[in-house]
C-alpha atoms as a PDB file:
ATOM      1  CA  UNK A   1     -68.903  43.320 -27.878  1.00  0.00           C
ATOM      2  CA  UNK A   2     -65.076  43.655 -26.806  1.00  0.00           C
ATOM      3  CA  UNK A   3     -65.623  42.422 -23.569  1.00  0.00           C
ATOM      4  CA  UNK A   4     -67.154  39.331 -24.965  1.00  0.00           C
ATOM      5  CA  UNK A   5     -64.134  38.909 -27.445  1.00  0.00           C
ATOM      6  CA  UNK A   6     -61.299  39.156 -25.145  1.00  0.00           C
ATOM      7  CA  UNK A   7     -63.327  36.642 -22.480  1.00  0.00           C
ATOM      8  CA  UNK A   8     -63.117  34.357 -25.368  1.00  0.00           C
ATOM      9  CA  UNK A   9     -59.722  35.398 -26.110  1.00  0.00           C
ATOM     10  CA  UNK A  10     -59.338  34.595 -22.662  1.00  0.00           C
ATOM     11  CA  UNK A  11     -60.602  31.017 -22.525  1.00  0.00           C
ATOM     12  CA  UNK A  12     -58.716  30.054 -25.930  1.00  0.00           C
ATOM     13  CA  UNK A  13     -55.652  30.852 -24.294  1.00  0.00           C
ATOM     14  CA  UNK A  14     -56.187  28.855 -21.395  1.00  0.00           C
ATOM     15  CA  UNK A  15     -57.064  25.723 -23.194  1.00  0.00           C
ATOM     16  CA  UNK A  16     -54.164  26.124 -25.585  1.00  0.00           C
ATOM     17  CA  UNK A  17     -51.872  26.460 -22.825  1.00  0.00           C
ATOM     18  CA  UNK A  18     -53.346  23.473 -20.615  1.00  0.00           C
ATOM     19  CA  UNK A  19     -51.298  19.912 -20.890  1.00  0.00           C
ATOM     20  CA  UNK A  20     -53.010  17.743 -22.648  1.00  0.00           C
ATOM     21  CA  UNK A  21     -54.910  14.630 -21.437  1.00  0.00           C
ATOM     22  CA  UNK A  22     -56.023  11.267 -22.465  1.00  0.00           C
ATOM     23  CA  UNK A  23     -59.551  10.253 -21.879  1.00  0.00           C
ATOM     24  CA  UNK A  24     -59.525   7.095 -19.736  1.00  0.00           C
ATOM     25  CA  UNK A  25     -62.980   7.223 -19.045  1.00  0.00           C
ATOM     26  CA  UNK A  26     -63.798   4.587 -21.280  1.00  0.00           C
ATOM     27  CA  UNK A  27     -60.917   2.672 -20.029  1.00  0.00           C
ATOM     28  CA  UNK A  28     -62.193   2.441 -16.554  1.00  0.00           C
ATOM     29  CA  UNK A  29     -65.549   1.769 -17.301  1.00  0.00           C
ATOM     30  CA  UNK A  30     -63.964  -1.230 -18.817  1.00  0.00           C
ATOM     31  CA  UNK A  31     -62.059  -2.505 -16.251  1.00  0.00           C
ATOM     32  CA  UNK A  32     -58.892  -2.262 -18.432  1.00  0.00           C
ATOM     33  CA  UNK A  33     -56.400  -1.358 -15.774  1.00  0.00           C
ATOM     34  CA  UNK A  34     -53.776   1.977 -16.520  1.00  0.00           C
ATOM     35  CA  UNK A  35     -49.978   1.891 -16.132  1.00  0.00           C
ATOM     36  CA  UNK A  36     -48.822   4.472 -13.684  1.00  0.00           C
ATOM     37  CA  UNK A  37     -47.078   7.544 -15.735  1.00  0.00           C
ATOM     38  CA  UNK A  38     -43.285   7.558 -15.629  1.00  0.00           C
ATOM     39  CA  UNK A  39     -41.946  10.869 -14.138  1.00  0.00           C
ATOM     40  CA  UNK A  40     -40.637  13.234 -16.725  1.00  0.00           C
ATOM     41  CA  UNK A  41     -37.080  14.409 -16.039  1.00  0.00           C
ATOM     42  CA  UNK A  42     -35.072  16.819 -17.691  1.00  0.00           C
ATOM     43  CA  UNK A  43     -31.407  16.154 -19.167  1.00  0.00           C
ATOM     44  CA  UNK A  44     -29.056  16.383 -15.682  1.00  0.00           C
ATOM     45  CA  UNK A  45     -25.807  18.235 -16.680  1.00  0.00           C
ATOM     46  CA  UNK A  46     -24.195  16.800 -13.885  1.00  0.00           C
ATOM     47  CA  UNK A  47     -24.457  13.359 -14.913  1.00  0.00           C
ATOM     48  CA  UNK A  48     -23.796  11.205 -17.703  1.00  0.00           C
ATOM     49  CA  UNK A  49     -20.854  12.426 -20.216  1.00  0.00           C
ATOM     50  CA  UNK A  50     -20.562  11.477 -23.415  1.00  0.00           C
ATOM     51  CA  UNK A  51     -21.085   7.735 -25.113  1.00  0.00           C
ATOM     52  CA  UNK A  52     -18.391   5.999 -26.833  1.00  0.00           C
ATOM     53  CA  UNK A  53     -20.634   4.153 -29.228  1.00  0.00           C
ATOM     54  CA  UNK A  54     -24.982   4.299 -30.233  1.00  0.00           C
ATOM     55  CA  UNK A  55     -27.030   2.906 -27.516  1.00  0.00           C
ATOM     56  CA  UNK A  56     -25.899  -0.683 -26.437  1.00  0.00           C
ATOM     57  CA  UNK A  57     -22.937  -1.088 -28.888  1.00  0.00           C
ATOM     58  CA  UNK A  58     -20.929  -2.777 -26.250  1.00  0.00           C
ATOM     59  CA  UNK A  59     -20.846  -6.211 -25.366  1.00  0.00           C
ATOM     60  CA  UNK A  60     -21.231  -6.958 -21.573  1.00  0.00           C
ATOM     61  CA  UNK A  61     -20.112  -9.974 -19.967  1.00  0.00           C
ATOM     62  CA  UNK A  62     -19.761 -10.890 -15.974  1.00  0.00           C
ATOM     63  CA  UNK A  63     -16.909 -12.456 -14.214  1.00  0.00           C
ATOM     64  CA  UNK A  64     -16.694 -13.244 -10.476  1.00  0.00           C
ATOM     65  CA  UNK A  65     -14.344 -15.028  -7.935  1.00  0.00           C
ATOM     66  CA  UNK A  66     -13.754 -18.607  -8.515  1.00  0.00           C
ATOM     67  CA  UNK A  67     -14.741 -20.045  -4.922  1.00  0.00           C
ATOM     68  CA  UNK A  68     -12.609 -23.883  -4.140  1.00  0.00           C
ATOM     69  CA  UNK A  69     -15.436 -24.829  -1.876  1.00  0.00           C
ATOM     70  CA  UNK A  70     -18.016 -24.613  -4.605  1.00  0.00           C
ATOM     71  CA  UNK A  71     -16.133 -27.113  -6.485  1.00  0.00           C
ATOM     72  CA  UNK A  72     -15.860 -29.987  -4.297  1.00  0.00           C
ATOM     73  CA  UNK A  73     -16.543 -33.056  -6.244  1.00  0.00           C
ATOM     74  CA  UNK A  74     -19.375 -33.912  -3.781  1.00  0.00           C
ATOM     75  CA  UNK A  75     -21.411 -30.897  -4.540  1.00  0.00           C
ATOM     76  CA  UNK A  76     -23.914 -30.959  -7.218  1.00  0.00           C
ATOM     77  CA  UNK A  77     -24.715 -27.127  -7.355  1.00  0.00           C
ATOM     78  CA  UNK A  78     -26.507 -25.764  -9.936  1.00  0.00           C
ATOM     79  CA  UNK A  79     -25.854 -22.505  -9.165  1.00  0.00           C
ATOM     80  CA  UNK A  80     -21.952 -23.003 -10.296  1.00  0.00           C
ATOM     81  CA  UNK A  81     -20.853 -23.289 -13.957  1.00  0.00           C
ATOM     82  CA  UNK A  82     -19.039 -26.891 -14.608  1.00  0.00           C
ATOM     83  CA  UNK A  83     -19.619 -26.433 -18.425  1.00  0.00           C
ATOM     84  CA  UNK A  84     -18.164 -24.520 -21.075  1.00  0.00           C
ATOM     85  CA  UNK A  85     -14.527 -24.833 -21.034  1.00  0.00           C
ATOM     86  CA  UNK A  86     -14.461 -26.245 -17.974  1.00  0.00           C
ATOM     87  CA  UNK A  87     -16.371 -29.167 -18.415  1.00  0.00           C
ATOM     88  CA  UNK A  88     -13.776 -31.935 -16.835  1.00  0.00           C
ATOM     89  CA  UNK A  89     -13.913 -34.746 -14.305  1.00  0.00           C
ATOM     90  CA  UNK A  90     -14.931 -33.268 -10.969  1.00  0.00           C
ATOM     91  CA  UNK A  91     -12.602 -35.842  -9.104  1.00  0.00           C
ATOM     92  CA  UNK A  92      -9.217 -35.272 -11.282  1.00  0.00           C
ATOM     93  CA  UNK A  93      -7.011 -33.114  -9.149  1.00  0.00           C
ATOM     94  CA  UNK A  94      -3.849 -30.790 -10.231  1.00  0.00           C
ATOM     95  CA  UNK A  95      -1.166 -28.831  -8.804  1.00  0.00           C
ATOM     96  CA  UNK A  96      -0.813 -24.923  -8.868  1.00  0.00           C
ATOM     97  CA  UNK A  97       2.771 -23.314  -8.835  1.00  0.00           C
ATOM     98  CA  UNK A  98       4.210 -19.566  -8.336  1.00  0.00           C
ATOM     99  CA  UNK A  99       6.128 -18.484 -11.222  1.00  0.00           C
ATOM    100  CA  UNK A 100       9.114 -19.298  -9.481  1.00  0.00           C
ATOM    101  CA  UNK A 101       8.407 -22.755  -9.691  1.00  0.00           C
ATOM    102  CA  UNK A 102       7.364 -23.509  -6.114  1.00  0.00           C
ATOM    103  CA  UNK A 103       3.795 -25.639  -5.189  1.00  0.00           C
ATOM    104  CA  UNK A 104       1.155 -23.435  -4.220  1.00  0.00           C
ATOM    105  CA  UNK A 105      -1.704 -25.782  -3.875  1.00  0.00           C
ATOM    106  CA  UNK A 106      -3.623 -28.828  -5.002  1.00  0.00           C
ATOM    107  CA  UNK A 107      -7.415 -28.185  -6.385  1.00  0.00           C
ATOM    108  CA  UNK A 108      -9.258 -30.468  -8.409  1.00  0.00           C
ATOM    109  CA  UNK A 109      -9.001 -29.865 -12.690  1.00  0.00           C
ATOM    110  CA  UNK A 110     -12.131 -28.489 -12.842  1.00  0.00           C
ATOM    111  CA  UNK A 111     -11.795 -25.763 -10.063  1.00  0.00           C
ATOM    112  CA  UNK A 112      -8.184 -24.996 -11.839  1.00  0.00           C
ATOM    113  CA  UNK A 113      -9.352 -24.211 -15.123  1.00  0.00           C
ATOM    114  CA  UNK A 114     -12.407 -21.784 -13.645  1.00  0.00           C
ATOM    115  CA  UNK A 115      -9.371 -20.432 -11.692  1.00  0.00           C
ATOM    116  CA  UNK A 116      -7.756 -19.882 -14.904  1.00  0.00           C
ATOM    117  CA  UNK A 117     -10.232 -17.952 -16.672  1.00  0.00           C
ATOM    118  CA  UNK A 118     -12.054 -15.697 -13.868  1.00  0.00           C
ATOM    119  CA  UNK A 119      -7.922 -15.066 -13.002  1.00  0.00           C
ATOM    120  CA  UNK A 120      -8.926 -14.220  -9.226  1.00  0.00           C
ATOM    121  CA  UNK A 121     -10.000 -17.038  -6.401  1.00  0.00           C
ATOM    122  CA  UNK A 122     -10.755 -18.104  -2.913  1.00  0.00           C
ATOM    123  CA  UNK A 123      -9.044 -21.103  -2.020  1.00  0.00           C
ATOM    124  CA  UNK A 124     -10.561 -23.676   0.740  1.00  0.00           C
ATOM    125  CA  UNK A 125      -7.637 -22.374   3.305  1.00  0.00           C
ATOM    126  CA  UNK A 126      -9.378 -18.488   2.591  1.00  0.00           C
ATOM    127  CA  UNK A 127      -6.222 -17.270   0.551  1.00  0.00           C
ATOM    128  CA  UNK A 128      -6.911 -14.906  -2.091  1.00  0.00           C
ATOM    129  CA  UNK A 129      -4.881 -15.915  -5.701  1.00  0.00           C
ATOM    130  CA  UNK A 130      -4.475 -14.515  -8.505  1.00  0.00           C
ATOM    131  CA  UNK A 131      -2.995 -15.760 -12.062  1.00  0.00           C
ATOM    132  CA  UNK A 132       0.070 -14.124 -13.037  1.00  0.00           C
ATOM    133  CA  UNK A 133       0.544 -15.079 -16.469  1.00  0.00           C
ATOM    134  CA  UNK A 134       2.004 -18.238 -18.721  1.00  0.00           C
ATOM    135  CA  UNK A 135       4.843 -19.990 -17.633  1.00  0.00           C
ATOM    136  CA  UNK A 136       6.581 -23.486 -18.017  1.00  0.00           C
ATOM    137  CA  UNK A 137       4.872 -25.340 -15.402  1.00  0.00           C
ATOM    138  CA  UNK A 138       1.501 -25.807 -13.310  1.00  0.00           C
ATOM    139  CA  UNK A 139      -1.729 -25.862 -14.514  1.00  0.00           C
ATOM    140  CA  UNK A 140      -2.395 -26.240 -18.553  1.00  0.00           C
ATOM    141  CA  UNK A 141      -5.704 -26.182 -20.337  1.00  0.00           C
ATOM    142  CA  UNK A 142      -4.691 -27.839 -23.125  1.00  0.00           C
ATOM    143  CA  UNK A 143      -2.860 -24.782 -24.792  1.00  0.00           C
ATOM    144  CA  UNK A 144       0.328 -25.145 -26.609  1.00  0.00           C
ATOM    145  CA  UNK A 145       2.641 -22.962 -27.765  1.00  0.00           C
ATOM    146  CA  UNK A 146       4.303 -22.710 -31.790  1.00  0.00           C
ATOM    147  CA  UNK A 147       7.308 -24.830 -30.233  1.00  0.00           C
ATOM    148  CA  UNK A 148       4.513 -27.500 -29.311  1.00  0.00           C
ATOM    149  CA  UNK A 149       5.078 -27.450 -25.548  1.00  0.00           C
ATOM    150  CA  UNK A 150       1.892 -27.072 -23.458  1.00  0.00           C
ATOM    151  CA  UNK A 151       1.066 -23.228 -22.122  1.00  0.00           C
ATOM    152  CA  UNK A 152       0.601 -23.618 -18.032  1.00  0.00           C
ATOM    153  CA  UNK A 153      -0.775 -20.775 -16.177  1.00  0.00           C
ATOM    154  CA  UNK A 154       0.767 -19.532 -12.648  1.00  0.00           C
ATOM    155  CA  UNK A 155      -0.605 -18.084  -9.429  1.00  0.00           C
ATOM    156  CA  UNK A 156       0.137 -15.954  -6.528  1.00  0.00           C
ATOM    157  CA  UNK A 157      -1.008 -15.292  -2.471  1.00  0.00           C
ATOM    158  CA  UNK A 158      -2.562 -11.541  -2.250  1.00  0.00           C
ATOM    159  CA  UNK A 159      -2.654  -9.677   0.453  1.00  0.00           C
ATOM    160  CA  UNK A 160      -6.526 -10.302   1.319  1.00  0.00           C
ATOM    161  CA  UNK A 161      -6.599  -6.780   3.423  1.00  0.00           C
ATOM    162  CA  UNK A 162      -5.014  -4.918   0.104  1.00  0.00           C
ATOM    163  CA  UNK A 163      -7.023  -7.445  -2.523  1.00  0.00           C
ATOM    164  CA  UNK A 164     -10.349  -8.901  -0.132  1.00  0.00           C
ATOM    165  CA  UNK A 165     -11.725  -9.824  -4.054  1.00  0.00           C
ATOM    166  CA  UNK A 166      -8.942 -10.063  -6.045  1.00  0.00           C
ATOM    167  CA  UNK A 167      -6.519  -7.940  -8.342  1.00  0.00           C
ATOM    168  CA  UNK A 168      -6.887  -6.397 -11.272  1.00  0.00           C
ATOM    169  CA  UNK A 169      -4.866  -4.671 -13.616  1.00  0.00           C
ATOM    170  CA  UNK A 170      -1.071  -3.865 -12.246  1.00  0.00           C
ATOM    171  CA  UNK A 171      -1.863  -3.557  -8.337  1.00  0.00           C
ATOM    172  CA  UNK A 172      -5.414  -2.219  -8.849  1.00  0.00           C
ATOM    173  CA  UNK A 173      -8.107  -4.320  -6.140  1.00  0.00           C
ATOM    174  CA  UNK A 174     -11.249  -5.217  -7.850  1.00  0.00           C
ATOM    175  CA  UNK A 175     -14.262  -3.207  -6.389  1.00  0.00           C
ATOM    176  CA  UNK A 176     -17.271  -5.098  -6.034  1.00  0.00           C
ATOM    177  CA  UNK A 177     -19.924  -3.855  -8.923  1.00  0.00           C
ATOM    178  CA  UNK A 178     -17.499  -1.167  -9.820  1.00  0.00           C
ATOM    179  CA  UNK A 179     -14.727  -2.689 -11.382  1.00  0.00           C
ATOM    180  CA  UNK A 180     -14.991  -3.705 -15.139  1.00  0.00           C
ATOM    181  CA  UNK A 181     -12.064  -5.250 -17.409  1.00  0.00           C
ATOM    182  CA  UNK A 182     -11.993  -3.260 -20.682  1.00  0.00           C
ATOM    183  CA  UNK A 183      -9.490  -3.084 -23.697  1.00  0.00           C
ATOM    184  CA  UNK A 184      -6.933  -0.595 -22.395  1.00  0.00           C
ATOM    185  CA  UNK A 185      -6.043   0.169 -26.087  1.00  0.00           C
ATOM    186  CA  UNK A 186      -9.535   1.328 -26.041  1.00  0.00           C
ATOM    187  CA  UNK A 187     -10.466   3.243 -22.621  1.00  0.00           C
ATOM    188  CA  UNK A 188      -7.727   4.043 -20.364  1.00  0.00           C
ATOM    189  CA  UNK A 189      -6.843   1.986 -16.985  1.00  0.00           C
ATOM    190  CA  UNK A 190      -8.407   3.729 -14.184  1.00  0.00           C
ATOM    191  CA  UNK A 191     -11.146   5.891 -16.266  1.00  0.00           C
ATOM    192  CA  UNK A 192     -14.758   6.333 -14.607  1.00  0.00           C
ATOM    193  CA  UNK A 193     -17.526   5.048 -16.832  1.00  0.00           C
ATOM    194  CA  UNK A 194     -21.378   5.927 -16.567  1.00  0.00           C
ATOM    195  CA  UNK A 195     -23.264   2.900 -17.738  1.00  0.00           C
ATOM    196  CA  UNK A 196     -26.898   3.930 -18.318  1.00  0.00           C
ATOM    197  CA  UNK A 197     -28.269   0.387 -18.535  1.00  0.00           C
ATOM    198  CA  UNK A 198     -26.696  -0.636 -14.796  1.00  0.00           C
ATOM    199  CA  UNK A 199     -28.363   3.058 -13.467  1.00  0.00           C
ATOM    200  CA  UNK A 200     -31.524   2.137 -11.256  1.00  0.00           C
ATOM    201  CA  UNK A 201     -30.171  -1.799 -11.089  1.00  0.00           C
ATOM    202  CA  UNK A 202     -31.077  -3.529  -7.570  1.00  0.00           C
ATOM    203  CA  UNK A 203     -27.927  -5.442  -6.478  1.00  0.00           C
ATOM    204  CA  UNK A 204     -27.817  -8.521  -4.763  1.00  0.00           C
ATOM    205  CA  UNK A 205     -28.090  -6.392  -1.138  1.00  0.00           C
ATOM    206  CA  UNK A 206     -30.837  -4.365  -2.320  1.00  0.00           C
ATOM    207  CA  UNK A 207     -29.042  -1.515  -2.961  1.00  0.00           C
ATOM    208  CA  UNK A 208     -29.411   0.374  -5.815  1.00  0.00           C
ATOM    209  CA  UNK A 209     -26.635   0.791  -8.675  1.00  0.00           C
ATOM    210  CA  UNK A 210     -25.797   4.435  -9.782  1.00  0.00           C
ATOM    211  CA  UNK A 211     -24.329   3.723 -13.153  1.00  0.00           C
ATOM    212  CA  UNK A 212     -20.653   4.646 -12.239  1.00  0.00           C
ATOM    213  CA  UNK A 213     -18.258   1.639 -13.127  1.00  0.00           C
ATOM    214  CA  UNK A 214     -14.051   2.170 -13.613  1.00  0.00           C
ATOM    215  CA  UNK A 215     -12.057   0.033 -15.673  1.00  0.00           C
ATOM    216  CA  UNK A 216      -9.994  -1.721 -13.093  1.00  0.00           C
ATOM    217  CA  UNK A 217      -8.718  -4.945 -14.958  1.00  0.00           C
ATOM    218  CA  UNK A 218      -8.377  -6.300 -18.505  1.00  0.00           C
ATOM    219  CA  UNK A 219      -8.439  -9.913 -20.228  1.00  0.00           C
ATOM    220  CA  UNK A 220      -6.888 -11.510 -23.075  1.00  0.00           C
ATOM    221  CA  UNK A 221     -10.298 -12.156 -24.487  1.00  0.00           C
ATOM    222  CA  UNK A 222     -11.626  -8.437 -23.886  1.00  0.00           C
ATOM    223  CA  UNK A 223     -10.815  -6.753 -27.253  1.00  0.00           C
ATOM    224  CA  UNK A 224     -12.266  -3.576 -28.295  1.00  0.00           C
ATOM    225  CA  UNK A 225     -16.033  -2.918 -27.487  1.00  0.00           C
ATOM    226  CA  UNK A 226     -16.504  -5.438 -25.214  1.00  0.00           C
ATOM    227  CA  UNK A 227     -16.635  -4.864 -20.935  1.00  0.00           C
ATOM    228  CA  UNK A 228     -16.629  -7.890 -18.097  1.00  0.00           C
ATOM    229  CA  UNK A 229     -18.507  -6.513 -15.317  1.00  0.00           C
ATOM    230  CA  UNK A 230     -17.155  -8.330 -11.664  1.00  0.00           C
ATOM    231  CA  UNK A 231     -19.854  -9.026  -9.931  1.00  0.00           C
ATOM    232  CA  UNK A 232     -18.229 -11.286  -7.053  1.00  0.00           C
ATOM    233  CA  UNK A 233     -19.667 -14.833  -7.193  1.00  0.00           C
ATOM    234  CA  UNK A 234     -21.794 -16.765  -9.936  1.00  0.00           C
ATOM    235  CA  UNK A 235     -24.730 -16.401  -7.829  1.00  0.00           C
ATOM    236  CA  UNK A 236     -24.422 -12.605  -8.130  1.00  0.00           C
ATOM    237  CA  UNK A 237     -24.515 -13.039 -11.584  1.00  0.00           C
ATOM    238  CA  UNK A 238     -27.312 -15.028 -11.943  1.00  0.00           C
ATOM    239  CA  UNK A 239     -29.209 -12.643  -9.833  1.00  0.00           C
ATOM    240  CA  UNK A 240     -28.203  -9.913 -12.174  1.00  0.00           C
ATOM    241  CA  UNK A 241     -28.836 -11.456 -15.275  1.00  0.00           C
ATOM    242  CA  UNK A 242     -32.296 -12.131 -14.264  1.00  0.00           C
ATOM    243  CA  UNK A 243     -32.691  -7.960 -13.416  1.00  0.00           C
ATOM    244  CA  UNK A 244     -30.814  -6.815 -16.534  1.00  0.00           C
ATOM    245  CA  UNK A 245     -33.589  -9.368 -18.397  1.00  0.00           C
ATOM    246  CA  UNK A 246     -30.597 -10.580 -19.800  1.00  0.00           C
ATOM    247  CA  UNK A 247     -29.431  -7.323 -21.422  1.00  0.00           C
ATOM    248  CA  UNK A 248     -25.924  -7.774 -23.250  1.00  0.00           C
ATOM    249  CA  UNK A 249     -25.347  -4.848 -24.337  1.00  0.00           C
ATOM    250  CA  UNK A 250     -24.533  -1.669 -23.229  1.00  0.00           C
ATOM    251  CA  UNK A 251     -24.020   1.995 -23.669  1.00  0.00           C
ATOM    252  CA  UNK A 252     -20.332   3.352 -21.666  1.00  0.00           C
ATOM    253  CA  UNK A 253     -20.275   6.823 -21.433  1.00  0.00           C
ATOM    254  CA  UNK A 254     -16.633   9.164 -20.441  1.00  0.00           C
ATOM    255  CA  UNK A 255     -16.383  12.094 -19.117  1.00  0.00           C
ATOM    256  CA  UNK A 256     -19.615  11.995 -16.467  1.00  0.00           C
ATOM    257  CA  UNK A 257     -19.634  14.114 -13.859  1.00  0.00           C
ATOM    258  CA  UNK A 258     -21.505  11.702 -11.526  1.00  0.00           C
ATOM    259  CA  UNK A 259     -19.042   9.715 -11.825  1.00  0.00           C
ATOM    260  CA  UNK A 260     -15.583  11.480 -10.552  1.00  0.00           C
ATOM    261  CA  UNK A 261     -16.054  10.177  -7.727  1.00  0.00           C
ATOM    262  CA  UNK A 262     -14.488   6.769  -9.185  1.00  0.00           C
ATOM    263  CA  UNK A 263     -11.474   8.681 -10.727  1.00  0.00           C
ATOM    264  CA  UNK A 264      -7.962   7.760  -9.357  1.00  0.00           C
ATOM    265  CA  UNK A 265      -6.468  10.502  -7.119  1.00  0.00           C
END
């Protein structure tokens, strides 16, 4: 009798302990076809940090160079932006000056004012610009100061083997899906970010993103929990949008290990 009881014992245990599983036999028999079973993974210590905010409490917007060629008035491309704020005749032209004053180029209205707000370019001639700012002449959106005069906005050559996509904040390049342009009264210049919703993301070269961003550049309309994510060109973005499924908002985390690799040294 106590052999029988502890064979039973026995078997009890082994049940209780087995994982438990779903009876698809029905399923099948049905022809209702199963969804493979995600991997389980435990938490990885040497990854992610700590979030700034609950999941997707930041805003995420894209910004890329603003490529001359793509604005030529005698391309119709739907893969570049004319609307928005920059919805102007594509054959009214404009002049672009240093903020010493001197001419730096001529580039139709419509190509200016993208210019203006991506704040990094590739001109026709391949030079690499960059705004640098208000000042008294060159190109003007319409903006206008309290004395009434109109707000014009200023550029400058880069060095295209120090900047090959642009500058960002002081004399920081922009990186290619790395950089992002924060609110540096809000996370720091130069501080690594994991971002779990770009982690697993196929990029435009089929490579795959690891979540590690760094807040290379800022913008006058990035204020508090909001992030611009420079993705190169518009058709980048578009690409990405489609991926993300149009996700807009995300989760930045400090502090990951993963990520250190990013940090200045």
């Amino acid at each position: 009798m106590g052999t029988r009881h502890a064979v039973a014992a026995a078997v009890l245990l082994l049940i209780a302990s087995a994982p438990a599983r779903a009876d698809t036999s029905k399923l099948a028999k049905e022809d209702v076809p199963l969804q493979p079973k995600a991997t389980l993974r435990g938490k990885d210590k040497l990854c992610c940090g700590y979030p700034l905010v609950d999941d997707q409490g930041w805003a995420l917007r894209f910004y890329w160079l603003a490529v001359e060629d793509d604005y030529e008035p005698s391309k119709q491309d739907p893969r570049i932006p004319h609307a928005g704020a920059c919805r102007l005749p594509a054959n009214t032209y404009t002049a672009l000056y240093t903020r010493d004053g001197f001419f730096f180029a001529r580039t139709t209205e419509r190509y200016a004012c993208s210019l203006q707000v991506e704040g990094s370019g590739l001109l026709r001639d391949d030079r690499i610009v960059n705004t640098t700012g208000d000042c008294p002449w060159g190109y003007s959106s319409g903006r206008r100061g309290y004395d009434g005069r109109a707000i014009a906005t200023c550029f400058e050559e880069l060095d295209v083997k120090e900047f090959p996509f642009g500058r960002g904040a002081g004399v920081r390049p922009l990186i290619p899906f790395k950089s992002v342009a924060v609110d540096p009264t809000v996370i720091h210049i130069g501080e690594p970010l994991y971002i779990p919703e770009f982690d697993g993301l196929v990029l435009p070269d089929g490579s795959i993103h690891d979540g590690c961003v760094r807040a290379d550049d800022t913008g006058g309309g990035i204020k508090r929990r909001k992030m611009d994510f420079f993705v190169v060109t518009y058709g980048n973005f578009r690409f990405l949008d489609d991926e993300l499924l149009d996700v807009s908002w995300v989760t930045p985390h400090v502090n990951a290990p993963r990520c250190e690799y990013l940090r200045d040294m």
